[in-house]
C-alpha atoms as a PDB file:
ATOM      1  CA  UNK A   1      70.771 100.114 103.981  1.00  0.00           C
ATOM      2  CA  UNK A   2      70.181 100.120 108.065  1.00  0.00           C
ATOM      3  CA  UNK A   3      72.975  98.429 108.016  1.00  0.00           C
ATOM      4  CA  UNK A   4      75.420 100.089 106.227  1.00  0.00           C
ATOM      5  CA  UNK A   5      74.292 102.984 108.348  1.00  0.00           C
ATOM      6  CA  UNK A   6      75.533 101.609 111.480  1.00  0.00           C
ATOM      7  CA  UNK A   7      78.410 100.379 110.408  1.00  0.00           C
ATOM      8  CA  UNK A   8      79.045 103.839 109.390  1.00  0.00           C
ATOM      9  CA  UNK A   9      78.258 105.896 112.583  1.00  0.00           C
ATOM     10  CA  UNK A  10      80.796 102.591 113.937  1.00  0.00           C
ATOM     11  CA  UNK A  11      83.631 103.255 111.726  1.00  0.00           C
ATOM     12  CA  UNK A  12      83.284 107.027 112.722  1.00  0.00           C
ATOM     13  CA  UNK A  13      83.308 106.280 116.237  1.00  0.00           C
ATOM     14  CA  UNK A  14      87.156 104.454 115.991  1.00  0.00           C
ATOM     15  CA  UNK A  15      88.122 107.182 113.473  1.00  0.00           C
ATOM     16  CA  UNK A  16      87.569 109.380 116.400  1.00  0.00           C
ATOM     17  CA  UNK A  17      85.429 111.746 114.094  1.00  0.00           C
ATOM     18  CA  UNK A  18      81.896 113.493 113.651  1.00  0.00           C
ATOM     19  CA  UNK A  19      79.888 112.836 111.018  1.00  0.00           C
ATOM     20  CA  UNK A  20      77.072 115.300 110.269  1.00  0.00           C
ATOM     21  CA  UNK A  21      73.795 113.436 109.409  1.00  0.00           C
ATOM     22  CA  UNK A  22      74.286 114.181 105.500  1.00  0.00           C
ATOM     23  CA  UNK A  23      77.863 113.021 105.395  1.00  0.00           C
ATOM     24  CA  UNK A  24      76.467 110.089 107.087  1.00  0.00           C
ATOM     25  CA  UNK A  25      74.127 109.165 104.197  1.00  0.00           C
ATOM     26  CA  UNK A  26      76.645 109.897 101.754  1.00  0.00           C
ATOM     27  CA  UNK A  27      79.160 107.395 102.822  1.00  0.00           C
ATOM     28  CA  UNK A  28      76.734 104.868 103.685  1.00  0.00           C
ATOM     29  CA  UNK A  29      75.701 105.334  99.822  1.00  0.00           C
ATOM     30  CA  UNK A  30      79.691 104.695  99.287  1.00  0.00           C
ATOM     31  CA  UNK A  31      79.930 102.227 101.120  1.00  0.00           C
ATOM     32  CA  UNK A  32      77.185 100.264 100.058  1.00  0.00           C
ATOM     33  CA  UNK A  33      78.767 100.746  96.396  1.00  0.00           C
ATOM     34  CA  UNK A  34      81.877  99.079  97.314  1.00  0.00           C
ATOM     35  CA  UNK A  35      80.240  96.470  98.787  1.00  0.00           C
ATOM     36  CA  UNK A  36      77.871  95.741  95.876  1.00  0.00           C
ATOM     37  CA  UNK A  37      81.257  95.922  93.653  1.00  0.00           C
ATOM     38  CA  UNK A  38      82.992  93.143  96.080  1.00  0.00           C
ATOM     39  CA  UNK A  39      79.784  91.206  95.575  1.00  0.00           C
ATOM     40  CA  UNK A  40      80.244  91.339  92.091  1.00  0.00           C
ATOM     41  CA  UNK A  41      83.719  90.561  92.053  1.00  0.00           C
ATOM     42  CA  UNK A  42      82.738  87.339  94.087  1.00  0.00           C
ATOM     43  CA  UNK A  43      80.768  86.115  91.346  1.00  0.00           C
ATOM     44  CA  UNK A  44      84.125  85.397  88.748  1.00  0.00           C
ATOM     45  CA  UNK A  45      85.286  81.785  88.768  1.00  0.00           C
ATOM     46  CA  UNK A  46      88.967  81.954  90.245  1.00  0.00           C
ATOM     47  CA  UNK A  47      89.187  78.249  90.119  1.00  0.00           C
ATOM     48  CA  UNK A  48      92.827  76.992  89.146  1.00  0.00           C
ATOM     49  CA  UNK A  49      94.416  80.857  89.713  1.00  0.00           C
ATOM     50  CA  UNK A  50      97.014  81.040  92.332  1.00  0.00           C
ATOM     51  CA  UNK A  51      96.893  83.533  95.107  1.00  0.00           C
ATOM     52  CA  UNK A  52      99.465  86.504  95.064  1.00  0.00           C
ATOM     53  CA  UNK A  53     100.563  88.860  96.954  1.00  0.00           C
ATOM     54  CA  UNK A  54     101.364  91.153  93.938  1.00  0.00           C
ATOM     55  CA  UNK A  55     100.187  91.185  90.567  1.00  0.00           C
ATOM     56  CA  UNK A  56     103.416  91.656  88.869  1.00  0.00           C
ATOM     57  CA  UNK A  57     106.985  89.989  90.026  1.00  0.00           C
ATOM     58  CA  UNK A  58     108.782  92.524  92.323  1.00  0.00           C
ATOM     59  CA  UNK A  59     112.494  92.450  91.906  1.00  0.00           C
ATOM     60  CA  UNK A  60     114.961  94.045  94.827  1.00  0.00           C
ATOM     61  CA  UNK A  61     116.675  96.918  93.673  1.00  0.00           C
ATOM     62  CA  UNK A  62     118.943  97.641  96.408  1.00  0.00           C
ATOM     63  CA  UNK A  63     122.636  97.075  95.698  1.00  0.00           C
ATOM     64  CA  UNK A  64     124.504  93.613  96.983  1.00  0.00           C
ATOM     65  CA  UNK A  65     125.316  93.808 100.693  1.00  0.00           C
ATOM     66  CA  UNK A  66     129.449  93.850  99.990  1.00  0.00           C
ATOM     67  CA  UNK A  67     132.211  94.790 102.054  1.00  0.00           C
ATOM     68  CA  UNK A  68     133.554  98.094 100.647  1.00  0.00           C
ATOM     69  CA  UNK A  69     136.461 100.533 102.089  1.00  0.00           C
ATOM     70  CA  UNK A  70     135.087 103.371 103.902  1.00  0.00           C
ATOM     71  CA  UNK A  71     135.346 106.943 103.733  1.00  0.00           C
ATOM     72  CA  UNK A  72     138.526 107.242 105.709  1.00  0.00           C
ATOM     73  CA  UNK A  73     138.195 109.414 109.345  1.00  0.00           C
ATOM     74  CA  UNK A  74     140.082 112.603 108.232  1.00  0.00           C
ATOM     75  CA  UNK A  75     138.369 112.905 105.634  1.00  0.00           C
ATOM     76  CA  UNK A  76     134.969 112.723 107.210  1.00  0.00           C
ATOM     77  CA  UNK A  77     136.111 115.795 109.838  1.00  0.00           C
ATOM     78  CA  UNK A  78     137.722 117.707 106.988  1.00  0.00           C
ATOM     79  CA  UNK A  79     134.694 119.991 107.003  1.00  0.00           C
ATOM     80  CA  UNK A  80     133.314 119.915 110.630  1.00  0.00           C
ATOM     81  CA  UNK A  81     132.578 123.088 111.476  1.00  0.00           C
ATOM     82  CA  UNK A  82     133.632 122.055 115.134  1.00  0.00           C
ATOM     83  CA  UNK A  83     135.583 118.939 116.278  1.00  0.00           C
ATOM     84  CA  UNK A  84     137.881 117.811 119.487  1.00  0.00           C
ATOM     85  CA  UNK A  85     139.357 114.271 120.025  1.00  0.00           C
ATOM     86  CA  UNK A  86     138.237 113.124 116.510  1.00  0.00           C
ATOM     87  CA  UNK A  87     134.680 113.607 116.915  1.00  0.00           C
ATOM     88  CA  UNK A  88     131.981 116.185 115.945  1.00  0.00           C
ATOM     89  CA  UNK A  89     131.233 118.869 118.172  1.00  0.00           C
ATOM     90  CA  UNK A  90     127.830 119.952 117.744  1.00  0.00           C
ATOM     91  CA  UNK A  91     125.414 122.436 119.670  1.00  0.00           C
ATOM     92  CA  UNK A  92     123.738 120.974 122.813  1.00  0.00           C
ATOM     93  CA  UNK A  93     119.624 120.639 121.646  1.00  0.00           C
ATOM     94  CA  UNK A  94     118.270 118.721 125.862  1.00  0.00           C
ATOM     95  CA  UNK A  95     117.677 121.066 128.242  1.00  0.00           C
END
């Protein structure tokens, strides 16, 4: 469990945070929980299954990439609150 210990005090240290000594022991006890579960999970006989990157079949769901007609430029500055030479005139926010 010394260990586990230091590798949690180590973890902590990147994470850029404090542990108090009880929090300390409780995460070790975590983390030595996961561990004993990846342990276990070594011990199943994967021979013959293929590695994947997801467990189900993701499909895209974005729409084909098709030329389509625009919305036409009047019709975008038909509601600009402000406009001059056909663009948008909006308030200056850089100082």
């Amino acid at each position: 469990m010394a260990a586990v210990e230091i590798d949690v005090k180590y973890v902590a240290h990147l994470a850029r945070i404090s542990l108090t000594p009880d929090e300390e022991t409780k995460l070790a006890a975590q983390l030595g929980g996961i561990l004993g579960y990846i342990e276990k999970l070594k011990e199943l006989d994967i021979t013959g299954v293929e590695p994947t990157a997801h467990a189900v079949p993701l499909v895209n769901v974005t729409r084909a990439d098709e030329i389509r007609p625009s919305l036409p430029h009047d019709d975008a500055l038909r509601n600009a609150p402000a406009q001059a030479g056909g663009l948008f005139i909006v308030p200056k926010i850089v100082e």
